[in-house]
PDB file of N, CA and C in Angstrom:
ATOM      1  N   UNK A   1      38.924  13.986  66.118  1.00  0.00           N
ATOM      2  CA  UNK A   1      37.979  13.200  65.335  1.00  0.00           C
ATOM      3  C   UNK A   1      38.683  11.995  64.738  1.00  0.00           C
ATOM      4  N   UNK A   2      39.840  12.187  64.225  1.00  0.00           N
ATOM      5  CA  UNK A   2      40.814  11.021  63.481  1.00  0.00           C
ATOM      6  C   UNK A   2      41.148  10.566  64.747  1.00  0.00           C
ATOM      7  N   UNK A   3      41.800  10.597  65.793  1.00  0.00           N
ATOM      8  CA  UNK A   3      41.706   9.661  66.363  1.00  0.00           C
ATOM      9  C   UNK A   3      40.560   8.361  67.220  1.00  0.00           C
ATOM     10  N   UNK A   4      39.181   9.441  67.835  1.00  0.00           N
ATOM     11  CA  UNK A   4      38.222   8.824  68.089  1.00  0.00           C
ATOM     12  C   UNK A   4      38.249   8.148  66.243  1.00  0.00           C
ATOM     13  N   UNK A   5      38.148   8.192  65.479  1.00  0.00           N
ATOM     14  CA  UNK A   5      37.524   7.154  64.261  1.00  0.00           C
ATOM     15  C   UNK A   5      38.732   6.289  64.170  1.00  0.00           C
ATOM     16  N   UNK A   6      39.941   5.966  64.498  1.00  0.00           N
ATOM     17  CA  UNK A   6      40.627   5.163  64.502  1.00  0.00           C
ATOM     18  C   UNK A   6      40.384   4.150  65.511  1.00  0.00           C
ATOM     19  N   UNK A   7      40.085   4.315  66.781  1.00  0.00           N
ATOM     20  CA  UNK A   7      39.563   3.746  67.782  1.00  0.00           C
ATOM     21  C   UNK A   7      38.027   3.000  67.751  1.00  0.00           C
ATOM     22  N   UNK A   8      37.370   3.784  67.108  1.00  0.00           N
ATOM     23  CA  UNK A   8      35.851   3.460  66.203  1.00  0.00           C
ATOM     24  C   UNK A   8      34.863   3.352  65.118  1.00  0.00           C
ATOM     25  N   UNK A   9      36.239   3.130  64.228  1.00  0.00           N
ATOM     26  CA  UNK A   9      35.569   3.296  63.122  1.00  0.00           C
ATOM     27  C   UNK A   9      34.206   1.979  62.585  1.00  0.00           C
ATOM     28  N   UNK A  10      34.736   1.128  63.237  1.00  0.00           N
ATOM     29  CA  UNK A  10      33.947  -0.182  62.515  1.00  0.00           C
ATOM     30  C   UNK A  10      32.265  -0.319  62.823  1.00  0.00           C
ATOM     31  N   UNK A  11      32.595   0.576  64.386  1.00  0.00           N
ATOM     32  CA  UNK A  11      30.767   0.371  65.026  1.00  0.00           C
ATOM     33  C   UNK A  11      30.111   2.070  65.516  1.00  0.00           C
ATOM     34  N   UNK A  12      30.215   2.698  64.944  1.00  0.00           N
ATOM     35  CA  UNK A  12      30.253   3.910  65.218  1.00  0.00           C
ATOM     36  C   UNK A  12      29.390   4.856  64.108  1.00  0.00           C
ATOM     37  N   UNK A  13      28.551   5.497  64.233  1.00  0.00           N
ATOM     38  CA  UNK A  13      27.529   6.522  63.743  1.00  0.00           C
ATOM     39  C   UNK A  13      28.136   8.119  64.402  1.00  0.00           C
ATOM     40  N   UNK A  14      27.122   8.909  63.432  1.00  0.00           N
ATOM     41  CA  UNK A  14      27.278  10.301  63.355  1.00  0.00           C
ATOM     42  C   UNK A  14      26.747  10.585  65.136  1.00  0.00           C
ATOM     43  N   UNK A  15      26.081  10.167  65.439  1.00  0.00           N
ATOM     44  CA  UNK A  15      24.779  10.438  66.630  1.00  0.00           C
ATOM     45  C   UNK A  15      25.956   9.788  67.950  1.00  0.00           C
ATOM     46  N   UNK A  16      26.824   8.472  67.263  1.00  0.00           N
ATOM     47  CA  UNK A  16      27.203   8.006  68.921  1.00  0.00           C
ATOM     48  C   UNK A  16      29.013   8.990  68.977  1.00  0.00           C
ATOM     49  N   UNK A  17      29.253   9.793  67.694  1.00  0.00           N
ATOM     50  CA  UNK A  17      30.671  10.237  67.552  1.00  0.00           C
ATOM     51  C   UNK A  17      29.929  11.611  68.397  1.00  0.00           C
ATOM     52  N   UNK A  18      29.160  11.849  67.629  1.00  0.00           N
ATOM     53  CA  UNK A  18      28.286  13.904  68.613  1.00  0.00           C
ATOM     54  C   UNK A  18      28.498  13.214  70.106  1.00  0.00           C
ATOM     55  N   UNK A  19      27.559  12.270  70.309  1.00  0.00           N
ATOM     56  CA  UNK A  19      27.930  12.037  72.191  1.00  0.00           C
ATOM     57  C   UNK A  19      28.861  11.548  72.553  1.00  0.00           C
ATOM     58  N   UNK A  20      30.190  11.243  71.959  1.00  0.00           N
ATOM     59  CA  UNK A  20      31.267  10.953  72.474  1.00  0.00           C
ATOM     60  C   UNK A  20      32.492  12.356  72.899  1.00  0.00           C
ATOM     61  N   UNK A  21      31.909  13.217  71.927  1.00  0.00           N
ATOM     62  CA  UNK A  21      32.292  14.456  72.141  1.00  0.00           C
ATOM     63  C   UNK A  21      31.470  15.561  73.187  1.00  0.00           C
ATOM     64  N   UNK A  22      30.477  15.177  73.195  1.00  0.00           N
ATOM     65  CA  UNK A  22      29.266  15.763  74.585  1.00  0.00           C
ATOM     66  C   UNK A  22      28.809  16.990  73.003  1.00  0.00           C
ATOM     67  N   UNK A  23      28.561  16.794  72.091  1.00  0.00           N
ATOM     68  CA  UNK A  23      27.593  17.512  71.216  1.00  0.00           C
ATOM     69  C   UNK A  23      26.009  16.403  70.631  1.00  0.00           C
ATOM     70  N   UNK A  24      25.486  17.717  70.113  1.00  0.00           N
ATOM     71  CA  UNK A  24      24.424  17.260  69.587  1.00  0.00           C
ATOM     72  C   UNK A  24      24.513  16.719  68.223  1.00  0.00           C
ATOM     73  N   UNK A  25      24.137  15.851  67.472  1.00  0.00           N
ATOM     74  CA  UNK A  25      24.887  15.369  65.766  1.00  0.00           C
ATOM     75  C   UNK A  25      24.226  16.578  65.110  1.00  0.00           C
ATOM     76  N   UNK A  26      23.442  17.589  65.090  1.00  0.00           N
ATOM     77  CA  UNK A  26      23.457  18.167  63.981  1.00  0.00           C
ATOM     78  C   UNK A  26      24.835  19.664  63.686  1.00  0.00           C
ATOM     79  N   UNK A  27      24.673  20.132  65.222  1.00  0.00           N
ATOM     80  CA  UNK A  27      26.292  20.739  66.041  1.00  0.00           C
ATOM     81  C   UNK A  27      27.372  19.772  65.313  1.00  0.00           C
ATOM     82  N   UNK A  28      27.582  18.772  65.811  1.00  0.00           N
ATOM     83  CA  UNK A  28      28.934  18.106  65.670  1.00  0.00           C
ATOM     84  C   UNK A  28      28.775  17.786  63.952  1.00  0.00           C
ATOM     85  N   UNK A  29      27.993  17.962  63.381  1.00  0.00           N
ATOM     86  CA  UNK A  29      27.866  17.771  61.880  1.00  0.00           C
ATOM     87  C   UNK A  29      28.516  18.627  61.502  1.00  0.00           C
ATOM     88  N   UNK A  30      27.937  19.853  61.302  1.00  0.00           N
ATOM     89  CA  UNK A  30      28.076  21.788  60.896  1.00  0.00           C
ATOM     90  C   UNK A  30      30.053  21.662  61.528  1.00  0.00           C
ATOM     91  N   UNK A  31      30.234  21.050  62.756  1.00  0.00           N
ATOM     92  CA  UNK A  31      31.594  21.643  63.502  1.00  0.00           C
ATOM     93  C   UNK A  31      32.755  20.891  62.223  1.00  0.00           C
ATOM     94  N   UNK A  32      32.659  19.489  61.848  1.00  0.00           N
ATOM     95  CA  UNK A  32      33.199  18.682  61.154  1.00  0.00           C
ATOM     96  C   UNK A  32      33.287  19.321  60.254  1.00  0.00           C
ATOM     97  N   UNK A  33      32.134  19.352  59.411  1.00  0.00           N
ATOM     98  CA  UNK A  33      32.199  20.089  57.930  1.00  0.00           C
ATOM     99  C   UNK A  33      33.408  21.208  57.901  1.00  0.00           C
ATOM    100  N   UNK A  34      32.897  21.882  58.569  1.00  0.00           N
ATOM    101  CA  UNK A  34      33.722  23.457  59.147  1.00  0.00           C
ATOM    102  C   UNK A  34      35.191  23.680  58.664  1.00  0.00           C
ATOM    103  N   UNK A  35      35.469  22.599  60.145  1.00  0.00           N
ATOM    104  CA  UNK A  35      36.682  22.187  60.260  1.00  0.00           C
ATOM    105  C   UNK A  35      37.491  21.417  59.407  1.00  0.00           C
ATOM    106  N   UNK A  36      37.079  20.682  58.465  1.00  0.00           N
ATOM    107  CA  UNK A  36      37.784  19.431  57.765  1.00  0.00           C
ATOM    108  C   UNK A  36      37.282  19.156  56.114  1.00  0.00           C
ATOM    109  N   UNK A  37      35.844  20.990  55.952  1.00  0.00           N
ATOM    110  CA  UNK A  37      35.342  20.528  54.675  1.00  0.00           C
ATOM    111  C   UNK A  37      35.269  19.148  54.296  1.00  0.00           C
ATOM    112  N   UNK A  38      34.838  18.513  55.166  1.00  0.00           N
ATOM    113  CA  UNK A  38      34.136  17.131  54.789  1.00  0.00           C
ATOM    114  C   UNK A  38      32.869  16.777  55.494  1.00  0.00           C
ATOM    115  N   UNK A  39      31.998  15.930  55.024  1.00  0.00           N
ATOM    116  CA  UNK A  39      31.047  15.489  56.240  1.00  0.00           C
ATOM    117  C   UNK A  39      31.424  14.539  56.980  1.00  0.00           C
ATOM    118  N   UNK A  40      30.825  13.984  57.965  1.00  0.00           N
ATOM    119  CA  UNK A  40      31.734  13.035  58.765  1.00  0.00           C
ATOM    120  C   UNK A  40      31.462  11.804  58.300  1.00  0.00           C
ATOM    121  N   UNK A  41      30.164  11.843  57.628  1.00  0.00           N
ATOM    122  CA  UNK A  41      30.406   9.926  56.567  1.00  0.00           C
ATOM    123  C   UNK A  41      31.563  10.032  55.900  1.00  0.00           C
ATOM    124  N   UNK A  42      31.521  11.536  54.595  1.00  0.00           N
ATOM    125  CA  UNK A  42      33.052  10.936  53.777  1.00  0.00           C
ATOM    126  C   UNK A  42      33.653  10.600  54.470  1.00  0.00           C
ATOM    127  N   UNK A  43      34.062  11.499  55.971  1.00  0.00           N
ATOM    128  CA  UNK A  43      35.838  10.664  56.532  1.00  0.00           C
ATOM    129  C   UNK A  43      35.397   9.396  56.631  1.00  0.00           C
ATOM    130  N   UNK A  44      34.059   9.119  57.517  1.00  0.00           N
ATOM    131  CA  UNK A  44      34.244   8.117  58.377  1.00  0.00           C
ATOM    132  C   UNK A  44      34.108   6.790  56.849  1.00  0.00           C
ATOM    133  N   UNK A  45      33.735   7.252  55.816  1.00  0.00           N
ATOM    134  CA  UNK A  45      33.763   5.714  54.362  1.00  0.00           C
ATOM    135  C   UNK A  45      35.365   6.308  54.325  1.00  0.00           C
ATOM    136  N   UNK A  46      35.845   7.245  54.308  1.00  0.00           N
ATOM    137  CA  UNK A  46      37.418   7.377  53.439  1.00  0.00           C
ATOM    138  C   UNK A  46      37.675   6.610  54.593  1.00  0.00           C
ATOM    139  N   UNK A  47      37.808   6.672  56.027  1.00  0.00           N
ATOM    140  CA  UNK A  47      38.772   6.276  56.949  1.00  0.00           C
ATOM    141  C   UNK A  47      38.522   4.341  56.673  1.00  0.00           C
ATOM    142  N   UNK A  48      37.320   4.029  56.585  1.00  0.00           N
ATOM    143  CA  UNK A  48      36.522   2.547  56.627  1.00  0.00           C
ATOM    144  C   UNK A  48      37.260   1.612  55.302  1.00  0.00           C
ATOM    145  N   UNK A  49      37.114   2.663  54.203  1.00  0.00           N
ATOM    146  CA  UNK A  49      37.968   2.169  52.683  1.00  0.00           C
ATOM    147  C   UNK A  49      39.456   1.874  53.078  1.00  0.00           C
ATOM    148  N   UNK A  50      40.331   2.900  53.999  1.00  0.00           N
ATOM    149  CA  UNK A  50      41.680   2.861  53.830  1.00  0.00           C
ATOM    150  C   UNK A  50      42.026   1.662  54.598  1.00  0.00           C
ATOM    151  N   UNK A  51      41.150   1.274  55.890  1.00  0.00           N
ATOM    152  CA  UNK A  51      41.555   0.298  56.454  1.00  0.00           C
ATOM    153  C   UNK A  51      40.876  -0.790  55.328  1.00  0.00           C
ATOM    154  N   UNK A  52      39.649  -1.307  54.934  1.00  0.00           N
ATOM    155  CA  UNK A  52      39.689  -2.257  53.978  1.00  0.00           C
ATOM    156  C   UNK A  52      40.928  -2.333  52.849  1.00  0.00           C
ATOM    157  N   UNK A  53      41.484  -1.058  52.148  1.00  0.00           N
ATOM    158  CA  UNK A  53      42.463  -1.564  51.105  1.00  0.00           C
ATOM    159  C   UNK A  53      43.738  -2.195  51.657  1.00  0.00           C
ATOM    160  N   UNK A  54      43.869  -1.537  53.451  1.00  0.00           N
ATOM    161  CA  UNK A  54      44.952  -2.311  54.428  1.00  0.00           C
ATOM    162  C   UNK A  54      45.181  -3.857  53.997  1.00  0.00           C
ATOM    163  N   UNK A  55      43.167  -4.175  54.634  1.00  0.00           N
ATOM    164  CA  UNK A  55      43.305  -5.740  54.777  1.00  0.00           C
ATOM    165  C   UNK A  55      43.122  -6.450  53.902  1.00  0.00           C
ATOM    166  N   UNK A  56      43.057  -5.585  52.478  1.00  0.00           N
ATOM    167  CA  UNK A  56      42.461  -6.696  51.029  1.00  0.00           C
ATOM    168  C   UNK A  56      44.527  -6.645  50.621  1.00  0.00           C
ATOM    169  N   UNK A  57      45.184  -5.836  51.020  1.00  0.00           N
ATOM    170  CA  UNK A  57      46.845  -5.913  50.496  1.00  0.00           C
ATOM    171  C   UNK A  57      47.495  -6.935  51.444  1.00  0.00           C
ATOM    172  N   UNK A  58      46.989  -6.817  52.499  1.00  0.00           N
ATOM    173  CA  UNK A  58      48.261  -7.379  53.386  1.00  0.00           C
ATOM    174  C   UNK A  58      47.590  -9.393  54.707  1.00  0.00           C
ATOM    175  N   UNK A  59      46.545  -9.187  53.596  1.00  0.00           N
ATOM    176  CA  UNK A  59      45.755 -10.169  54.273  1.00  0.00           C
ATOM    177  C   UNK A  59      44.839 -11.630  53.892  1.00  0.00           C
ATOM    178  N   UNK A  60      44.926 -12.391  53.909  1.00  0.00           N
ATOM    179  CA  UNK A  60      43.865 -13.408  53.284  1.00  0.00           C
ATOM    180  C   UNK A  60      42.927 -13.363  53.382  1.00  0.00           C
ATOM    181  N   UNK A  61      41.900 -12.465  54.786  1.00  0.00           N
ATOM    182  CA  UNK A  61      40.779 -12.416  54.957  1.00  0.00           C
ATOM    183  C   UNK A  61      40.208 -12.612  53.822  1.00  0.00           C
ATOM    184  N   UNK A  62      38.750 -12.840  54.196  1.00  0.00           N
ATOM    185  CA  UNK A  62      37.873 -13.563  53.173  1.00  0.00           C
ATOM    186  C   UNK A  62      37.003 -11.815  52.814  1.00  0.00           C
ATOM    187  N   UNK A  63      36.681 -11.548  51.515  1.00  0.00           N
ATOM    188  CA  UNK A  63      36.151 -10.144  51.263  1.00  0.00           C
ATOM    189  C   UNK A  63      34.997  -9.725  52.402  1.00  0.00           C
ATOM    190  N   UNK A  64      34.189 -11.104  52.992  1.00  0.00           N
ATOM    191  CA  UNK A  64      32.916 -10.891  53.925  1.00  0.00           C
ATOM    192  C   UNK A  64      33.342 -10.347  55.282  1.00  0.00           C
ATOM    193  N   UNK A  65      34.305 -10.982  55.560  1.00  0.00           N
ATOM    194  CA  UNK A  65      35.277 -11.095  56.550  1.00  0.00           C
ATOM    195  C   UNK A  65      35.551  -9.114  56.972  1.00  0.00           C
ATOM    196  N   UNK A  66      36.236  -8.925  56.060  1.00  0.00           N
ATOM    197  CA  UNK A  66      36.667  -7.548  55.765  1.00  0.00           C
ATOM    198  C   UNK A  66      35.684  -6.711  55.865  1.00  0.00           C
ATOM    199  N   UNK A  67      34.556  -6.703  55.216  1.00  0.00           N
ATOM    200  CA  UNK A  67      33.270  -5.713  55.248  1.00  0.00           C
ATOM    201  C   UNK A  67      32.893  -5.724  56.803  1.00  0.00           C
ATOM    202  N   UNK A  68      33.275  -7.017  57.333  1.00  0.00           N
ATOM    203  CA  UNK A  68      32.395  -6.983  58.562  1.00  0.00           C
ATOM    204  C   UNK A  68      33.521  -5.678  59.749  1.00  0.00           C
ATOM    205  N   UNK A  69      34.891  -6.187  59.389  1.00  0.00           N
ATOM    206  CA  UNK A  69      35.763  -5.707  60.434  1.00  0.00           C
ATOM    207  C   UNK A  69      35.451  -4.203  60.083  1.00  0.00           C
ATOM    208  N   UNK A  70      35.304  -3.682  58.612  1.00  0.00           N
ATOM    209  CA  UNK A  70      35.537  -2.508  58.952  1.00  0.00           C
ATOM    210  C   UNK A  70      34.257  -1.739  59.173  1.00  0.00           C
ATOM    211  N   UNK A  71      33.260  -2.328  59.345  1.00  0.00           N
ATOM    212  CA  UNK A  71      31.743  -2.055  59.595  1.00  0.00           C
ATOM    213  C   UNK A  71      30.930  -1.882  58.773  1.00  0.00           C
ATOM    214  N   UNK A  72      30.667  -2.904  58.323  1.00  0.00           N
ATOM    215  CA  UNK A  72      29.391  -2.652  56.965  1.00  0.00           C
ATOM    216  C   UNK A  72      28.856  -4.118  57.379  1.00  0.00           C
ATOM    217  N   UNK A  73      27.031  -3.719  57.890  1.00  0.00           N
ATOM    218  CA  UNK A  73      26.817  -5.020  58.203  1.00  0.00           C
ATOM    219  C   UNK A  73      26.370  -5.784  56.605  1.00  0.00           C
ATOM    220  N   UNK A  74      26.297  -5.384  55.332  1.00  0.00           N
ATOM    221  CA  UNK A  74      26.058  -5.834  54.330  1.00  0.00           C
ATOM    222  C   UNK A  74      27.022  -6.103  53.482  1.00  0.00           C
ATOM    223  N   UNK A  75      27.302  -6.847  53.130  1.00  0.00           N
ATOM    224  CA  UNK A  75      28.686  -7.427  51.980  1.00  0.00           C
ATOM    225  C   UNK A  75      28.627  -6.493  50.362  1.00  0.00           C
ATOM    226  N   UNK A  76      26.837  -6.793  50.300  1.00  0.00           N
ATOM    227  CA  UNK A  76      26.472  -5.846  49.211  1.00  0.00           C
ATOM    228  C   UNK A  76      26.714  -4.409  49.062  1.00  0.00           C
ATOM    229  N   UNK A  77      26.726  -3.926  50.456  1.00  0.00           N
ATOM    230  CA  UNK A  77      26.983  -2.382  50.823  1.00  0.00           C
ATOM    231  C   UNK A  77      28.232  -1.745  50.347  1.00  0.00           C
ATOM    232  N   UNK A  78      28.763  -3.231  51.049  1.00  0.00           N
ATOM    233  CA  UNK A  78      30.300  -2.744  51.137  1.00  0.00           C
ATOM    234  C   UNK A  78      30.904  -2.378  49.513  1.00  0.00           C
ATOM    235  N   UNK A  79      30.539  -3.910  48.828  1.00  0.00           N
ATOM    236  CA  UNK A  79      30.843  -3.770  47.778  1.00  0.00           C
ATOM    237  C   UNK A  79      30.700  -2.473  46.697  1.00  0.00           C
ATOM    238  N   UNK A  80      29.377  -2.346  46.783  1.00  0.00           N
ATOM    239  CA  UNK A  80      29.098  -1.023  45.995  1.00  0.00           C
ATOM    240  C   UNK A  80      29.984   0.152  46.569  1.00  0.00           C
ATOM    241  N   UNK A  81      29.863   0.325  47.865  1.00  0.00           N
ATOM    242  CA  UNK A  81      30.973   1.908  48.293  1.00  0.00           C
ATOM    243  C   UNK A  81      32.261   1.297  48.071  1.00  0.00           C
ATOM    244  N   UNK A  82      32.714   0.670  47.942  1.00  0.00           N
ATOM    245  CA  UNK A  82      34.238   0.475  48.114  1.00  0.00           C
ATOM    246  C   UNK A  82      34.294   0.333  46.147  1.00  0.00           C
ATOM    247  N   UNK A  83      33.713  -0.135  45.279  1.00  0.00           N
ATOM    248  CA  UNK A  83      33.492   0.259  44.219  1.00  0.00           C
ATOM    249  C   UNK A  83      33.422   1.577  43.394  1.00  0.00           C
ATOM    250  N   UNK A  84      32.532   2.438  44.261  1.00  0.00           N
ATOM    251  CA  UNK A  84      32.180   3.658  44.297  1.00  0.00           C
ATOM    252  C   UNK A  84      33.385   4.579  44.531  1.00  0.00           C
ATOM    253  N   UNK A  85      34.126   4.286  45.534  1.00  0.00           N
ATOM    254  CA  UNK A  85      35.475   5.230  45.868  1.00  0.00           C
ATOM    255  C   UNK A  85      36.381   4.517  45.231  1.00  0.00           C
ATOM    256  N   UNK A  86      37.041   3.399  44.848  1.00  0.00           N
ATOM    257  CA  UNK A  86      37.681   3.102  44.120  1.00  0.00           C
ATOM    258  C   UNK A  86      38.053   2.677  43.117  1.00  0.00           C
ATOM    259  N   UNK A  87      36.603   2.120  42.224  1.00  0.00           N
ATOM    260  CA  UNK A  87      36.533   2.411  40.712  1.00  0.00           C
ATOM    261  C   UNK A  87      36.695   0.976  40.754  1.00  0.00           C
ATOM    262  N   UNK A  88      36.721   0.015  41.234  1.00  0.00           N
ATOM    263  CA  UNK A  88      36.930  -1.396  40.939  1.00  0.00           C
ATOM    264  C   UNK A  88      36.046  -2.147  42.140  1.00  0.00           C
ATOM    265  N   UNK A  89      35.404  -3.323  41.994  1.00  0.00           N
ATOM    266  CA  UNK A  89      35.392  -3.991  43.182  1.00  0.00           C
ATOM    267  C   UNK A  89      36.731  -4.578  43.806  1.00  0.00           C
ATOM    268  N   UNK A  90      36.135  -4.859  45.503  1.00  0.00           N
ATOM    269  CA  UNK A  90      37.415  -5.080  46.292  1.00  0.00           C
ATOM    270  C   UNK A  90      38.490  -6.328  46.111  1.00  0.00           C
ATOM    271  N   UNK A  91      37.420  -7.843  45.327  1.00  0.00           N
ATOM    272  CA  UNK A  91      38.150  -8.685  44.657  1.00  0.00           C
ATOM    273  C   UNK A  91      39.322  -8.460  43.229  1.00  0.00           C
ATOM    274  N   UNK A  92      38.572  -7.446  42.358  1.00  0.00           N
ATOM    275  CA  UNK A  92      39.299  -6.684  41.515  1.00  0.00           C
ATOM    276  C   UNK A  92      40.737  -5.854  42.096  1.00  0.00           C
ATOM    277  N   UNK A  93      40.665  -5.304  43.028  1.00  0.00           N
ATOM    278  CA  UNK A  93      41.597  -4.752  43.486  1.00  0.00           C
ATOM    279  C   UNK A  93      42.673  -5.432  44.267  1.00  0.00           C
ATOM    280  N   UNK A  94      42.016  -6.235  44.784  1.00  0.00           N
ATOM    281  CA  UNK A  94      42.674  -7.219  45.747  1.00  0.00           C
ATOM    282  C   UNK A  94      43.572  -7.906  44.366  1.00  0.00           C
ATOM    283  N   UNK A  95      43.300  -8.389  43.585  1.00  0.00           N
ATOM    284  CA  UNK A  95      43.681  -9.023  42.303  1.00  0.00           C
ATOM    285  C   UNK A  95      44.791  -8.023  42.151  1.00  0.00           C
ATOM    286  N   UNK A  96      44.532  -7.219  41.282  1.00  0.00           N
ATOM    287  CA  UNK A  96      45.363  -6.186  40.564  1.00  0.00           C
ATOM    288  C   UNK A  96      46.413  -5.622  41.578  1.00  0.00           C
ATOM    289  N   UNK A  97      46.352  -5.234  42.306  1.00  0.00           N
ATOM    290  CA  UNK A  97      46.930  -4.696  43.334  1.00  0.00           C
ATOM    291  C   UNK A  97      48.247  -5.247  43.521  1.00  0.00           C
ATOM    292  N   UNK A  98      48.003  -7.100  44.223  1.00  0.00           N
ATOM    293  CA  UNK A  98      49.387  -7.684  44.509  1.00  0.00           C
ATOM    294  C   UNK A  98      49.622  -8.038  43.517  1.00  0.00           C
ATOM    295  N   UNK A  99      49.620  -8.111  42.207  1.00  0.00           N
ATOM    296  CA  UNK A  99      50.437  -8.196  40.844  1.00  0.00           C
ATOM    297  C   UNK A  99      51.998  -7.234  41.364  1.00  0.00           C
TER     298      UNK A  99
END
């Protein structure tokens, strides 16, 4: 699973990860959980966040820029979950961070 989401994390759903594995998404839901006590959104926002805090540390990208690479077609989206898991917005962090 970590590797298919490293390979896909940016354009990739619950429904196209089940048929990449030849399951059905509510199967490949129940199997994830199971296996990894997680659902496969948390990984797949934890995996989506770790590469955004990648490119807000080590990058100039522009914050829109970033939401897009790591798949959030909304800037607004992004903002709020990446807020949500990390307690700051991503300009905030981006700030604080390289101090």
């Amino acid at each position: 699973i970590y590797q298919y989401l490293h390979k896909s994390f940016a354009n990739t759903s619950l429904e196209e990860a089940a048929n990449a594995f030849g399951c059905r998404p509510a199967y490949f839901s129940r199997l994830v959980r199971r296996e990894t006590g997680h659902s496969f959104t948390e990984i797949l926002t934890a995996y989506r966040m770790q590469m955004a805090c990648r490119l807000l540390l080590e990058s100039n990208i522009p914050i829109y820029q970033i939401s897009e690479i790591v798949g959030y077609q909304s800037l607004e989206h992004f903002n709020r979950t990446f807020k949500a898991q990390k307690g700051m917005p991503p300009s905030e962090f981006r700030k604080t961070t390289r101090k």
